[in-house]
N, C-alpha and C. Protein backbone atom coordinates (compact mmCIF):
# COMPACT_ATOMS: atom_id res chain seq x y z
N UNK A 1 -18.17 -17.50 -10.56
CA UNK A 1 -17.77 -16.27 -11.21
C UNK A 1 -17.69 -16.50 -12.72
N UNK A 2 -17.90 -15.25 -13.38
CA UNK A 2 -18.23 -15.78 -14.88
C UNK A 2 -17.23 -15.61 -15.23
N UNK A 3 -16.60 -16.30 -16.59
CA UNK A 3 -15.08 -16.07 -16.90
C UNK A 3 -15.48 -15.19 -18.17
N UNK A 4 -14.10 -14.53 -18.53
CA UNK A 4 -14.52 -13.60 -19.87
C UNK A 4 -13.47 -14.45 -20.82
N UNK A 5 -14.69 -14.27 -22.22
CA UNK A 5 -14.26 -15.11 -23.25
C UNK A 5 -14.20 -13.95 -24.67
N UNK A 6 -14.31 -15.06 -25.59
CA UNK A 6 -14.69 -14.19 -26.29
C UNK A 6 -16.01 -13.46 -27.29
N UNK A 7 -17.07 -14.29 -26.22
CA UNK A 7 -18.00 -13.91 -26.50
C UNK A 7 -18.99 -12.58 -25.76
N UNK A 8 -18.52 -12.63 -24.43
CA UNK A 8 -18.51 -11.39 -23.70
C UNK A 8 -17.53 -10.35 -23.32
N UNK A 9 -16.17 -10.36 -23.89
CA UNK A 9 -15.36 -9.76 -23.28
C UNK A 9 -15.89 -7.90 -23.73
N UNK A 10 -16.55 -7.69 -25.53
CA UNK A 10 -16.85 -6.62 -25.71
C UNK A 10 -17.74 -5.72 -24.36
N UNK A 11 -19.00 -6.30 -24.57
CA UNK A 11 -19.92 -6.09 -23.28
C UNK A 11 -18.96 -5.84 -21.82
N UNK A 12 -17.90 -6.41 -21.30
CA UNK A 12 -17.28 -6.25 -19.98
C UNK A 12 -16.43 -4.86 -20.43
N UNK A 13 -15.54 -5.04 -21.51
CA UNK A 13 -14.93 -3.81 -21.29
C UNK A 13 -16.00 -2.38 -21.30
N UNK A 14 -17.15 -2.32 -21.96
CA UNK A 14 -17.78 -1.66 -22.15
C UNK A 14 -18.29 -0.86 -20.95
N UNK A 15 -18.83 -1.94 -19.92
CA UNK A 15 -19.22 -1.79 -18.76
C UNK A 15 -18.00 -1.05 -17.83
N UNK A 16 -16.62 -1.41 -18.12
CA UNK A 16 -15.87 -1.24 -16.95
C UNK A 16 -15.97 0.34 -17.40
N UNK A 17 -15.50 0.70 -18.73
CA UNK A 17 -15.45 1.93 -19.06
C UNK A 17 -16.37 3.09 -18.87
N UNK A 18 -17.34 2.15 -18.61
CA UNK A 18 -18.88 3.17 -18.37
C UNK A 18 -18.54 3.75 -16.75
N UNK A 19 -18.27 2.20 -16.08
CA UNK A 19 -18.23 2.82 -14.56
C UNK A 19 -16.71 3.85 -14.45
N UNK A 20 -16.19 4.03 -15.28
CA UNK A 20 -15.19 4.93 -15.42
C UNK A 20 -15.87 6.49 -15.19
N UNK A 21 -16.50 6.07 -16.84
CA UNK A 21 -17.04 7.84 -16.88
C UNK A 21 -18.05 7.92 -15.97
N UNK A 22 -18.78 7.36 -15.88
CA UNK A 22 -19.69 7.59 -14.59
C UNK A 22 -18.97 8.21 -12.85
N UNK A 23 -17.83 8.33 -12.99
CA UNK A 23 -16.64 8.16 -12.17
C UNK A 23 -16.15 9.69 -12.13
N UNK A 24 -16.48 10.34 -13.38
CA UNK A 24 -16.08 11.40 -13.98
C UNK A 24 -15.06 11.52 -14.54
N UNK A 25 -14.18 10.23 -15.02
CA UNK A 25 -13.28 10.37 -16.11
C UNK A 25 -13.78 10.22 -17.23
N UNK A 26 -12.62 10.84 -17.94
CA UNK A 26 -13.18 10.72 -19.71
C UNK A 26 -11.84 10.20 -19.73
N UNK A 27 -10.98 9.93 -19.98
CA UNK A 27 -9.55 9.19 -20.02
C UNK A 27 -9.19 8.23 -19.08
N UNK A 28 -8.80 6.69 -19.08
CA UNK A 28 -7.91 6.20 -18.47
C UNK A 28 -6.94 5.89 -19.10
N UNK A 29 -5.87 5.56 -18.41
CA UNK A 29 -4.69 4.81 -18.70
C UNK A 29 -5.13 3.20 -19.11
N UNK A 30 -4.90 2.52 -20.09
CA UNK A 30 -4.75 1.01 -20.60
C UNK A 30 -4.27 0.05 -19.40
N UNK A 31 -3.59 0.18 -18.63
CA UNK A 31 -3.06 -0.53 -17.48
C UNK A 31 -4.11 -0.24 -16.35
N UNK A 32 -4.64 0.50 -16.16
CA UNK A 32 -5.78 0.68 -15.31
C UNK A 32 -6.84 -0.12 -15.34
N UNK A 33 -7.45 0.56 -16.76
CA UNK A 33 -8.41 -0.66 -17.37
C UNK A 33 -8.02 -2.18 -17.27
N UNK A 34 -6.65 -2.44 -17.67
CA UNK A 34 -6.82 -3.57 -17.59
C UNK A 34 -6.57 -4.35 -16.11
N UNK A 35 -6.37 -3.61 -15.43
CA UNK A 35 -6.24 -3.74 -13.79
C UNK A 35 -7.74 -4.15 -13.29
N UNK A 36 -8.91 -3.32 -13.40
CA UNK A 36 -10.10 -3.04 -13.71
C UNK A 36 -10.71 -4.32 -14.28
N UNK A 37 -10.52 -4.73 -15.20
CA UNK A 37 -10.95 -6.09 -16.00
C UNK A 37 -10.30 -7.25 -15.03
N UNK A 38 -9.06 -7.20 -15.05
CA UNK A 38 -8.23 -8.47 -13.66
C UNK A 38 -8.79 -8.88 -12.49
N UNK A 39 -9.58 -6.91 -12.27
CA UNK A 39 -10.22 -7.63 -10.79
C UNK A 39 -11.76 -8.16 -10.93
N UNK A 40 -12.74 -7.50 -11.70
CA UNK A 40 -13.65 -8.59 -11.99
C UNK A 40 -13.62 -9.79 -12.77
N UNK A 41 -12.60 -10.12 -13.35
CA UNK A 41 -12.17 -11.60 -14.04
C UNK A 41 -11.20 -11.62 -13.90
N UNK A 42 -10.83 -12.28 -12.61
CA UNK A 42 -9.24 -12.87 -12.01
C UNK A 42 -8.62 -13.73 -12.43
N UNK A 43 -9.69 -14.81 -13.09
CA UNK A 43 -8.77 -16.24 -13.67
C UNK A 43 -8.38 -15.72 -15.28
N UNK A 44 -8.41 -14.60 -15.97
CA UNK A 44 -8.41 -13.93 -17.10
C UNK A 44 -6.86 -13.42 -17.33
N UNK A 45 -6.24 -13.73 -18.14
CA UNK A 45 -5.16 -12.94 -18.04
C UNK A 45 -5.10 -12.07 -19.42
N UNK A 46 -4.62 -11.06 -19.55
CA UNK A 46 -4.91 -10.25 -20.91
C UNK A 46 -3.46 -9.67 -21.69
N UNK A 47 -3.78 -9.82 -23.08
CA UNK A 47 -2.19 -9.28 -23.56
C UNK A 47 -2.82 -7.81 -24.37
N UNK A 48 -1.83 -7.12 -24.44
CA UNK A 48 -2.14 -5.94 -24.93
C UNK A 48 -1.32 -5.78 -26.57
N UNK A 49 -1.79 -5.78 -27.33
CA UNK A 49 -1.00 -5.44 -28.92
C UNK A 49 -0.25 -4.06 -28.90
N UNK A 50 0.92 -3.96 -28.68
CA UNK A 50 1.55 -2.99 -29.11
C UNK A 50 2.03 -2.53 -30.16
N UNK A 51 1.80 -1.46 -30.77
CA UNK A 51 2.42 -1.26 -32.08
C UNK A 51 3.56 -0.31 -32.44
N UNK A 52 4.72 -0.23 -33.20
CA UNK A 52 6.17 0.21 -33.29
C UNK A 52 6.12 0.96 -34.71
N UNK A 53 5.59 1.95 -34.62
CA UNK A 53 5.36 2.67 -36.05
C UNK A 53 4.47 2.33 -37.07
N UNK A 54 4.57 2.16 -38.49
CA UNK A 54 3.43 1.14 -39.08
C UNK A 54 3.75 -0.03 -39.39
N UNK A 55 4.80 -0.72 -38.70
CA UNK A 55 5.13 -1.64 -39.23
C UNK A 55 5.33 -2.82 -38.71
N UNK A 56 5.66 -2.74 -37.23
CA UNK A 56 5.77 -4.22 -36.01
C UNK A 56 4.79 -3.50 -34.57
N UNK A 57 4.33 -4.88 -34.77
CA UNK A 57 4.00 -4.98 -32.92
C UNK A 57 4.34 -6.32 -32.33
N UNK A 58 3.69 -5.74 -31.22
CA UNK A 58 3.65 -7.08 -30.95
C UNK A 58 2.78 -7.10 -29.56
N UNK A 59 2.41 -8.58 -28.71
CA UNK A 59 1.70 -8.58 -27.63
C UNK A 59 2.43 -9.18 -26.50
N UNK A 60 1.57 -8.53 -25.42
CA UNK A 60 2.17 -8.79 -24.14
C UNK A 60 1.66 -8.78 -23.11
N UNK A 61 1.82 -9.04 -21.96
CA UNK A 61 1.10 -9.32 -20.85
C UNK A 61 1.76 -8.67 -19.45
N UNK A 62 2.70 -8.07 -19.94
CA UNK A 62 3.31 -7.40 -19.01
C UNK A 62 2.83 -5.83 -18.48
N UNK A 63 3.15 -4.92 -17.17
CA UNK A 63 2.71 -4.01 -17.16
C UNK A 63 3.65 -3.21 -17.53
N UNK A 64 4.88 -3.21 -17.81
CA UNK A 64 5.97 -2.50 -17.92
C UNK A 64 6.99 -3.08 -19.55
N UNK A 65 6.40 -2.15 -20.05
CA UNK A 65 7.74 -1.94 -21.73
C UNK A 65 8.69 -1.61 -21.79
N UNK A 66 9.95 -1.84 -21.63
CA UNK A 66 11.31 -0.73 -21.58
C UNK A 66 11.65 -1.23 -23.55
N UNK A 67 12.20 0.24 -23.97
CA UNK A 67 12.87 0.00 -25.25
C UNK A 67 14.52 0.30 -24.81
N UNK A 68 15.43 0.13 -25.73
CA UNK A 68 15.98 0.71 -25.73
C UNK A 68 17.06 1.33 -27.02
């Protein structure tokens, strides 16, 4: 199985998104997608950049954010 790096990861998300709209969505959810990416590259784990106005983010790998 091919692993995603960072030399193909553009090309994979590209693809997953295609079989999206091809799907007849025009919107997913980010956790989907990246659900989507997990299951054709399982040994892959992915963080997502969150951002907090214009001024902090940060990344994570979790599926669930609580603020409070």
């Amino acid at each position: 199985m091919q692993q995603l790096n960072r030399n193909n990861w553009i090309p994979a998300f590209r693809d997953c998104l295609q079989r999206f709209k091809d799907e007849g969505f025009e919107r997913i959810n980010p956790s989907i997608l990246k659900t989507a990416i997990q299951a054709d590259y399982p040994d892959t784990k992915i963080a997502w950049r969150v951002h907090f106005g214009g001024q902090y983010s940060l990344m994570t790998d979790e599926t669930t954010l609580r603020t409070v």
